[in-house]
N, C-alpha and C. Protein backbone atom coordinates (compact mmCIF):
# COMPACT_ATOMS: atom_id res chain seq x y z
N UNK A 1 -90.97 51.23 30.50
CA UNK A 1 -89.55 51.41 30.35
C UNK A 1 -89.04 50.42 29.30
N UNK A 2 -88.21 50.99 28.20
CA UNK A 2 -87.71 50.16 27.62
C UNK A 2 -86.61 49.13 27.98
N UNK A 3 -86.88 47.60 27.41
CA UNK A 3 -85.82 46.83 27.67
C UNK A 3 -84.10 46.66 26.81
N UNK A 4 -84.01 47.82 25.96
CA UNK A 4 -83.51 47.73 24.65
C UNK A 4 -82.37 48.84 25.33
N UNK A 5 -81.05 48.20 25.18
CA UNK A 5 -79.78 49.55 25.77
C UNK A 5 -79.94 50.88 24.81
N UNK A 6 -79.31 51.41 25.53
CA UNK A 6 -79.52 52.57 24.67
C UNK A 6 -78.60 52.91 23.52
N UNK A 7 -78.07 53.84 23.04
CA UNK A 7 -77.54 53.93 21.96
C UNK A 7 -75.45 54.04 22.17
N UNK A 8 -74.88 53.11 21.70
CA UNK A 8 -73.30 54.09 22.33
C UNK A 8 -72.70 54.60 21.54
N UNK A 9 -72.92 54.27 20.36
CA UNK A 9 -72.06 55.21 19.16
C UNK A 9 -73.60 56.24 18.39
N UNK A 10 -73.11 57.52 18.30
CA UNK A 10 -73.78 58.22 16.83
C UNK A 10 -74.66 57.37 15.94
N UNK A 11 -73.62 56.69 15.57
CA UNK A 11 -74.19 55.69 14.02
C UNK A 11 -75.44 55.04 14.85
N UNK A 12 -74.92 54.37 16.22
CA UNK A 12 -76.76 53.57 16.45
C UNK A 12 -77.49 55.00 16.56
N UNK A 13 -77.35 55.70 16.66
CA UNK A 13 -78.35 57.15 17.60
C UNK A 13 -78.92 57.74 16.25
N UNK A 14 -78.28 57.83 15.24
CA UNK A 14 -79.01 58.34 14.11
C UNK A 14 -78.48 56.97 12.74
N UNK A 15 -78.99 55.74 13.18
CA UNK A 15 -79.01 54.93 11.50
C UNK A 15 -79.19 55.13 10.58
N UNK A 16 -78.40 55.34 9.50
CA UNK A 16 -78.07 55.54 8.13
C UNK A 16 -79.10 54.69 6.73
N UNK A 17 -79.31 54.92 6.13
CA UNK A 17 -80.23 53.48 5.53
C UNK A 17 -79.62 53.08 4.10
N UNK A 18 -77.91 54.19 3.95
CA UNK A 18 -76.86 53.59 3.14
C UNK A 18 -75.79 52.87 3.84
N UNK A 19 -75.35 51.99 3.13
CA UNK A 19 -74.03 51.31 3.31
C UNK A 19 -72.97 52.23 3.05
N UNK A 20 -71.93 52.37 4.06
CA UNK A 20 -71.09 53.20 3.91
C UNK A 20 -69.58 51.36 4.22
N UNK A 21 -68.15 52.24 4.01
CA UNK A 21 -67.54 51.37 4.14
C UNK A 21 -67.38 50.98 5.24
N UNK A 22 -67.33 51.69 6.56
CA UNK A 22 -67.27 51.19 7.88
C UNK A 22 -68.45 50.26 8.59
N UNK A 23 -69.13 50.43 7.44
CA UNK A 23 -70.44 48.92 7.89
C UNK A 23 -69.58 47.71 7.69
N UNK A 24 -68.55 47.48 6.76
CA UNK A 24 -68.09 46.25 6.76
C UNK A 24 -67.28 45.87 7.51
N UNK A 25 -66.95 46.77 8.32
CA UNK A 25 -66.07 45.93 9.15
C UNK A 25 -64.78 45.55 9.16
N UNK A 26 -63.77 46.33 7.73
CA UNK A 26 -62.91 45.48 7.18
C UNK A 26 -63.40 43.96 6.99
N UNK A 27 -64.03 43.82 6.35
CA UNK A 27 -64.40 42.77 5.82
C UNK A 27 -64.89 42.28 4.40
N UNK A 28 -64.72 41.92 3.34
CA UNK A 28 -65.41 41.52 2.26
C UNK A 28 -66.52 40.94 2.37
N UNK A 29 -67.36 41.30 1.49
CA UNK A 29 -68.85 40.67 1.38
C UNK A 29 -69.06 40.30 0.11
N UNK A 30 -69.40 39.43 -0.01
CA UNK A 30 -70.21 39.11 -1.39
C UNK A 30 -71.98 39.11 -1.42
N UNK A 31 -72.82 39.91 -2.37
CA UNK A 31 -73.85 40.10 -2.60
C UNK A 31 -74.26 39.98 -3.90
N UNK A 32 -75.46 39.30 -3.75
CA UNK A 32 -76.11 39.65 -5.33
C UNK A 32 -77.07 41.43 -4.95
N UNK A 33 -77.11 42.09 -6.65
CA UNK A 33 -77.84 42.76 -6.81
C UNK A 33 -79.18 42.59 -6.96
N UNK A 34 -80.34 42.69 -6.25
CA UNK A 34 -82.01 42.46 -6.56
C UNK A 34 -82.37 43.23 -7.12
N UNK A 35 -81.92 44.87 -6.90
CA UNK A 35 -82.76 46.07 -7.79
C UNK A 35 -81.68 46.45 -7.89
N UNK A 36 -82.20 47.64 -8.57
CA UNK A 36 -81.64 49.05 -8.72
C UNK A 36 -82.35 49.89 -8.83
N UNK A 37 -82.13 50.92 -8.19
CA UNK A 37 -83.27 52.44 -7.77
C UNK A 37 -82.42 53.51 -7.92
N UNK A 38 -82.91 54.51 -8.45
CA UNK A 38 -82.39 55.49 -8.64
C UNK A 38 -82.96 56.64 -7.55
N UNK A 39 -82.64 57.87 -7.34
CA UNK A 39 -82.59 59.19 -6.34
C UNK A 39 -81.88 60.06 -6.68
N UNK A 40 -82.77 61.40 -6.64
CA UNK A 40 -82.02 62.59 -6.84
C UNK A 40 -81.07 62.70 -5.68
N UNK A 41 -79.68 63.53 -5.73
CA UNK A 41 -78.76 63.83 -4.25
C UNK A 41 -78.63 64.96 -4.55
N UNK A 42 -78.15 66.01 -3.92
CA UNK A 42 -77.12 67.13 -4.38
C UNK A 42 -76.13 66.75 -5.24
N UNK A 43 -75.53 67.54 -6.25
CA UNK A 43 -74.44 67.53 -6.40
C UNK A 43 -72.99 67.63 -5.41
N UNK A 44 -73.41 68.11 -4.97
CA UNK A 44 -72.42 68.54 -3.73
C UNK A 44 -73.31 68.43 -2.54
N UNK A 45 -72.52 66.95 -1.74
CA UNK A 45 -73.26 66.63 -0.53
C UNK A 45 -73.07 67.80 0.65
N UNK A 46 -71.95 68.35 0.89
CA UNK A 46 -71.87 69.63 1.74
C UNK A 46 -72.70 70.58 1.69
N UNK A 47 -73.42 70.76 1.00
CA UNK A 47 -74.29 72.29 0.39
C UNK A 47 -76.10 71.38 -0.35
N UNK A 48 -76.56 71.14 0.64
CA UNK A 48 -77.61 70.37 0.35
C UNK A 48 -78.57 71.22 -0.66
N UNK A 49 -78.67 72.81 -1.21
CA UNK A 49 -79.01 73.29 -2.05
C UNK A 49 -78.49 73.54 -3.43
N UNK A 50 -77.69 72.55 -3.72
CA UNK A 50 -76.91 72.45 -4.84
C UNK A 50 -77.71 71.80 -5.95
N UNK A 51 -77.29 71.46 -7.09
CA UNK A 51 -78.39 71.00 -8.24
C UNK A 51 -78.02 69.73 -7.88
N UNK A 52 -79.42 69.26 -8.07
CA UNK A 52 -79.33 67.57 -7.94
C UNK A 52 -78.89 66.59 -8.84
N UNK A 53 -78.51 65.90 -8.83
CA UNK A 53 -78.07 64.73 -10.09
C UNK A 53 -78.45 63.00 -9.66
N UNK A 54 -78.53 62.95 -10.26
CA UNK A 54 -79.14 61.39 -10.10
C UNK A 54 -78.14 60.53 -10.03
N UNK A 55 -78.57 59.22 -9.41
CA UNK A 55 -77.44 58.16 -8.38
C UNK A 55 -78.12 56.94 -8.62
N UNK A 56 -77.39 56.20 -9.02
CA UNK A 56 -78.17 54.88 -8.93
C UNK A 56 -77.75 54.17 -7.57
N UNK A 57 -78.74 53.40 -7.22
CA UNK A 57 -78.49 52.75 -5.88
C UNK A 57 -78.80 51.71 -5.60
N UNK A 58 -77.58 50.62 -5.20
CA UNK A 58 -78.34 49.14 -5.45
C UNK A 58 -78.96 48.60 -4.04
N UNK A 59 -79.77 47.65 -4.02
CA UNK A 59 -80.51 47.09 -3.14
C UNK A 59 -80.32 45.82 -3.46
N UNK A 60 -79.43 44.82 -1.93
CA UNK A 60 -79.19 43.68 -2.10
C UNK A 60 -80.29 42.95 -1.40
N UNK A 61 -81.04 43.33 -0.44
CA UNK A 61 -82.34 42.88 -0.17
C UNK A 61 -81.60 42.54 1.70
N UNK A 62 -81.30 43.80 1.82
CA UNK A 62 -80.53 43.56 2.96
C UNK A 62 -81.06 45.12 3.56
N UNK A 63 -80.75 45.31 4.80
CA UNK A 63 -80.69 46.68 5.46
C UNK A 63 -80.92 47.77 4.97
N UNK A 64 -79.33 47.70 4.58
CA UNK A 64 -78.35 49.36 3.61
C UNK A 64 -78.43 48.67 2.36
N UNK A 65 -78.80 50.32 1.78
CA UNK A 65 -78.45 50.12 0.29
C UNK A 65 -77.44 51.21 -0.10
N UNK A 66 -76.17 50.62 -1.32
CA UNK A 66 -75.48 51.29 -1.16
C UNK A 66 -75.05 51.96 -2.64
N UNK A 67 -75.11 53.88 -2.62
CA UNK A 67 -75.63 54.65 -3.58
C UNK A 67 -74.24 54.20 -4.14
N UNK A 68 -74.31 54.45 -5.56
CA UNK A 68 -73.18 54.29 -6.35
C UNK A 68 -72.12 56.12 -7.09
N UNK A 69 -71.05 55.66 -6.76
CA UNK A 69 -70.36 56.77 -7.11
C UNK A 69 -70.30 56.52 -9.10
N UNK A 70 -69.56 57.56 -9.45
CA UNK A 70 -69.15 56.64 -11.12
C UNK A 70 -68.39 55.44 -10.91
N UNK A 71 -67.06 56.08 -10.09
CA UNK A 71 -66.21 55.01 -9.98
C UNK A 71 -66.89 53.14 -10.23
N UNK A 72 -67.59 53.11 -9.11
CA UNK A 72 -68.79 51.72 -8.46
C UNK A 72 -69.46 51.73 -9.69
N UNK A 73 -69.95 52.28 -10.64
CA UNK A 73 -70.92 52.06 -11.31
C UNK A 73 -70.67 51.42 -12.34
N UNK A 74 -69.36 52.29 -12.76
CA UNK A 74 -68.00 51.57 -13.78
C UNK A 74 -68.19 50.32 -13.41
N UNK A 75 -67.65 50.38 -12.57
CA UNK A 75 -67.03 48.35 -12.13
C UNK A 75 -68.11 47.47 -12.30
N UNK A 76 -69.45 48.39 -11.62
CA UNK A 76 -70.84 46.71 -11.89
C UNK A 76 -71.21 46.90 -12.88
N UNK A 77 -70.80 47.79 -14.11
CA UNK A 77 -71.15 47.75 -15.42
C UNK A 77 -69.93 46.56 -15.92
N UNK A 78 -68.50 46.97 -16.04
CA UNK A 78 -67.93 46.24 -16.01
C UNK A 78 -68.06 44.69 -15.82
N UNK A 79 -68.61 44.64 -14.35
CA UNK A 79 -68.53 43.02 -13.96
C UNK A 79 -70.21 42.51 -14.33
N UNK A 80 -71.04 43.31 -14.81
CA UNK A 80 -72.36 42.60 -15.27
C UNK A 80 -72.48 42.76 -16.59
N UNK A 81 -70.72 42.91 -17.31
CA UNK A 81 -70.85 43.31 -19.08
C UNK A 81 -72.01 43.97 -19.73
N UNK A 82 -72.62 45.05 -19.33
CA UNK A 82 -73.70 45.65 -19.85
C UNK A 82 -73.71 47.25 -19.14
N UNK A 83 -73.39 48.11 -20.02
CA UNK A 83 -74.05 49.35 -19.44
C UNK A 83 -75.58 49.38 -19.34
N UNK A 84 -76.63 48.91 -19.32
CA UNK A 84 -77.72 49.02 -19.50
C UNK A 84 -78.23 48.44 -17.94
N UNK A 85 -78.19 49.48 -16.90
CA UNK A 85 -78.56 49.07 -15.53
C UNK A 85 -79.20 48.06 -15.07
N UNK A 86 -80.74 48.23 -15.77
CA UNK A 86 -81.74 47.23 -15.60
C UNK A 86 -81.15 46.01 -15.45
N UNK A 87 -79.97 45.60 -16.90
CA UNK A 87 -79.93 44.34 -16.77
C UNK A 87 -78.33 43.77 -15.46
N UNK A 88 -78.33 44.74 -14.50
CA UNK A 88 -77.17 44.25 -13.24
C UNK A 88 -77.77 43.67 -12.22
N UNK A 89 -79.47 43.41 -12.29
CA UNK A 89 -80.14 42.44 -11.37
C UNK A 89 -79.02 41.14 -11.64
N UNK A 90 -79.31 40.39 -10.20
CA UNK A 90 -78.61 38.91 -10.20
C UNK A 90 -76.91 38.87 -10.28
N UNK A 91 -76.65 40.10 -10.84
CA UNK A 91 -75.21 40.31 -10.77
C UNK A 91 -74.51 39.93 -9.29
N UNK A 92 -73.56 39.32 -9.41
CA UNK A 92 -73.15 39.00 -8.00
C UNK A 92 -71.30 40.03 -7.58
N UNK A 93 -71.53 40.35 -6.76
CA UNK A 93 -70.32 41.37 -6.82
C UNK A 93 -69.84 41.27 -4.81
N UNK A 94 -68.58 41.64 -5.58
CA UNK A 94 -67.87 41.43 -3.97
C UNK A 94 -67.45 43.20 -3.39
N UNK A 95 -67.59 43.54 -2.00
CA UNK A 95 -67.83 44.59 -1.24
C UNK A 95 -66.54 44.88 -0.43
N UNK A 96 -65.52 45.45 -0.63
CA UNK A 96 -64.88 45.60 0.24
C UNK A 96 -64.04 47.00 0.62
N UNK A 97 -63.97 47.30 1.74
CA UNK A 97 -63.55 48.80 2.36
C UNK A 97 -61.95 49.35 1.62
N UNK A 98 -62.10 50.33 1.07
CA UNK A 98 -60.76 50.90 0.19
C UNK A 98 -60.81 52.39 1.05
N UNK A 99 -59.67 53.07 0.06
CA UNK A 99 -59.27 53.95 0.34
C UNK A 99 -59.41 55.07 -0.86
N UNK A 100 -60.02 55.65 -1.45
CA UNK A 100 -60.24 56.73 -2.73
C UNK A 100 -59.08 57.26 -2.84
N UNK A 101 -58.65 57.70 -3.97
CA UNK A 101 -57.86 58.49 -4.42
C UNK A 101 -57.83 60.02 -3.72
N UNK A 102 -58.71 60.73 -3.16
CA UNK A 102 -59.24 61.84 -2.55
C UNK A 102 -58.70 60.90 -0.56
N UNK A 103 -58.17 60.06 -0.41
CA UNK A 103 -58.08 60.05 0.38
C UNK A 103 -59.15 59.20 2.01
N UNK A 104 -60.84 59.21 1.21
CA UNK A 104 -61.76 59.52 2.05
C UNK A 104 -62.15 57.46 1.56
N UNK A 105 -62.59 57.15 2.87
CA UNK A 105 -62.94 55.71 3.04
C UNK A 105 -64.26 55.55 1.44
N UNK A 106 -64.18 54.13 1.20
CA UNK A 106 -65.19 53.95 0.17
C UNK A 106 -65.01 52.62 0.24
N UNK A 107 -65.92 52.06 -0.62
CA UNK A 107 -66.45 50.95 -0.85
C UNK A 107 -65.64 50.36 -2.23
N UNK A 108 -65.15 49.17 -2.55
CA UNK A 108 -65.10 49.02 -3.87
C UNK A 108 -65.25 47.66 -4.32
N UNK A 109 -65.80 47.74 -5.51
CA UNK A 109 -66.61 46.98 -5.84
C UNK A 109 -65.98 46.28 -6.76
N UNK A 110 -65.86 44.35 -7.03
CA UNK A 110 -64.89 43.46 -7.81
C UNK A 110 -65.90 42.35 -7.92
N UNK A 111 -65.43 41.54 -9.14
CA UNK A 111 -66.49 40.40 -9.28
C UNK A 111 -66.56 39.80 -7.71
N UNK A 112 -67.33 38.75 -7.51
CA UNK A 112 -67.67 37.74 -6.62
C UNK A 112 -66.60 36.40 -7.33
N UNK A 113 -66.59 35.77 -6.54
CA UNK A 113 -66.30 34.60 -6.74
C UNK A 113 -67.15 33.61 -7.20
N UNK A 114 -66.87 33.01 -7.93
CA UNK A 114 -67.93 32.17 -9.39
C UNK A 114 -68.84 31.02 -8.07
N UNK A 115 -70.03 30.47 -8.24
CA UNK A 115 -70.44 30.01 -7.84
C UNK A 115 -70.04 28.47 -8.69
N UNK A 116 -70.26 27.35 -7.84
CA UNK A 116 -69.61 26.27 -8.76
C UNK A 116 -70.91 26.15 -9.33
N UNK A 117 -70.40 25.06 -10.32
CA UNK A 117 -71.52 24.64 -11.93
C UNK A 117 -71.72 23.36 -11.16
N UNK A 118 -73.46 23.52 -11.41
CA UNK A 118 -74.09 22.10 -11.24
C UNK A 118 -74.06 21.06 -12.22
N UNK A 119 -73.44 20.06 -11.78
CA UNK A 119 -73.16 18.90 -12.85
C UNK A 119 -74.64 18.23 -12.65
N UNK A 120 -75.07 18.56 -13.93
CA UNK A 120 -76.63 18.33 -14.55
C UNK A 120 -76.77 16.63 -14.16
N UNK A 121 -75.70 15.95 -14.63
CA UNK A 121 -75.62 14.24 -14.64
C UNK A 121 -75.85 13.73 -12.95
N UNK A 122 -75.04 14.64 -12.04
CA UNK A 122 -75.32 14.17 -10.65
C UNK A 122 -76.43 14.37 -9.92
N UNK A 123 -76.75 15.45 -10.73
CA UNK A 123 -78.02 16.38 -10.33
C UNK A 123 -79.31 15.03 -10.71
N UNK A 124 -78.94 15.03 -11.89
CA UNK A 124 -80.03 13.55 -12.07
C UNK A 124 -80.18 12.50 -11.19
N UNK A 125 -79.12 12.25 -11.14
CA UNK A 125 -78.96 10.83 -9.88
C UNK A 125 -79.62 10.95 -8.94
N UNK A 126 -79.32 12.14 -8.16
CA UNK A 126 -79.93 12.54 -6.91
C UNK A 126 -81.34 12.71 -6.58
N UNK A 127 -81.44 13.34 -7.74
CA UNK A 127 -83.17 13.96 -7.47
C UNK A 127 -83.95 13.68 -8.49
N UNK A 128 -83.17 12.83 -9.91
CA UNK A 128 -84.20 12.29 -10.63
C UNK A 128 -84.77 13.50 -11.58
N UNK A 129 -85.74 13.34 -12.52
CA UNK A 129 -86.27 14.06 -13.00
C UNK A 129 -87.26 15.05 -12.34
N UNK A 130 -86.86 15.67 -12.00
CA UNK A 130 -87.70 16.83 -11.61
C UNK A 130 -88.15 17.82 -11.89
């Protein structure tokens, strides 16, 4: 017999292995990007025999990974100054639950907040040449 409760919402009963916005919780997240992977989808998620089109999808090295609309893709092009995907590794970007223009919950995506600058001189003091 298992020791593990059982399931009380849907979402535990069938887990998702994208980030959708109600994973956050109303909450902001900040993540760096590790990859990026791409996947065919439908064009039209309703009608799973529709022509496929390709999605890029980032992987923060966490759970869910979460597929990118244009909208999202815009912005981490935007906030990693480079259309050129490959280079949005290390990009650091902030996660938080919106509302689409269509109405329907989403994700949207804004720089992170700057990490502070290591002052090289204290850095010496401390740990010396290393």
């Amino acid at each position: 017999m298992s020791t593990t409760k059982p399931p009380a919402t849907l979402s535990e009963l069938f887990p998702s292995p994208w980030l959708h916005a109600s994973d956050l919780n109303g909450r902001t997240i900040e993540v760096s990007i590790i990859n990026v992977e791409f996947d065919e989808f439908p064009s039209n998620p309703m009608n799973p025999k529709s022509d496929k089109v390709w999605r890029a999808i980032l992987d923060f090295g966490r759970t869910k990974k979460l597929i990118l609309n244009k909208t999202q893709a815009t912005d981490v092009s935007e906030i990693a100054g480079t259309e050129t995907i490959a280079n949005w590794r290390k990009t650091r970007i902030s996660l938080r639950p919106a509302v689409a223009t269509n109405g329907k919950a989403t994700i949207k995506i804004t720089p992170a907040t700057p990490l502070p600058e290591i002052d090289a001189d204290a850095n010496e003091l401390l740990f010396g040449d290393v």
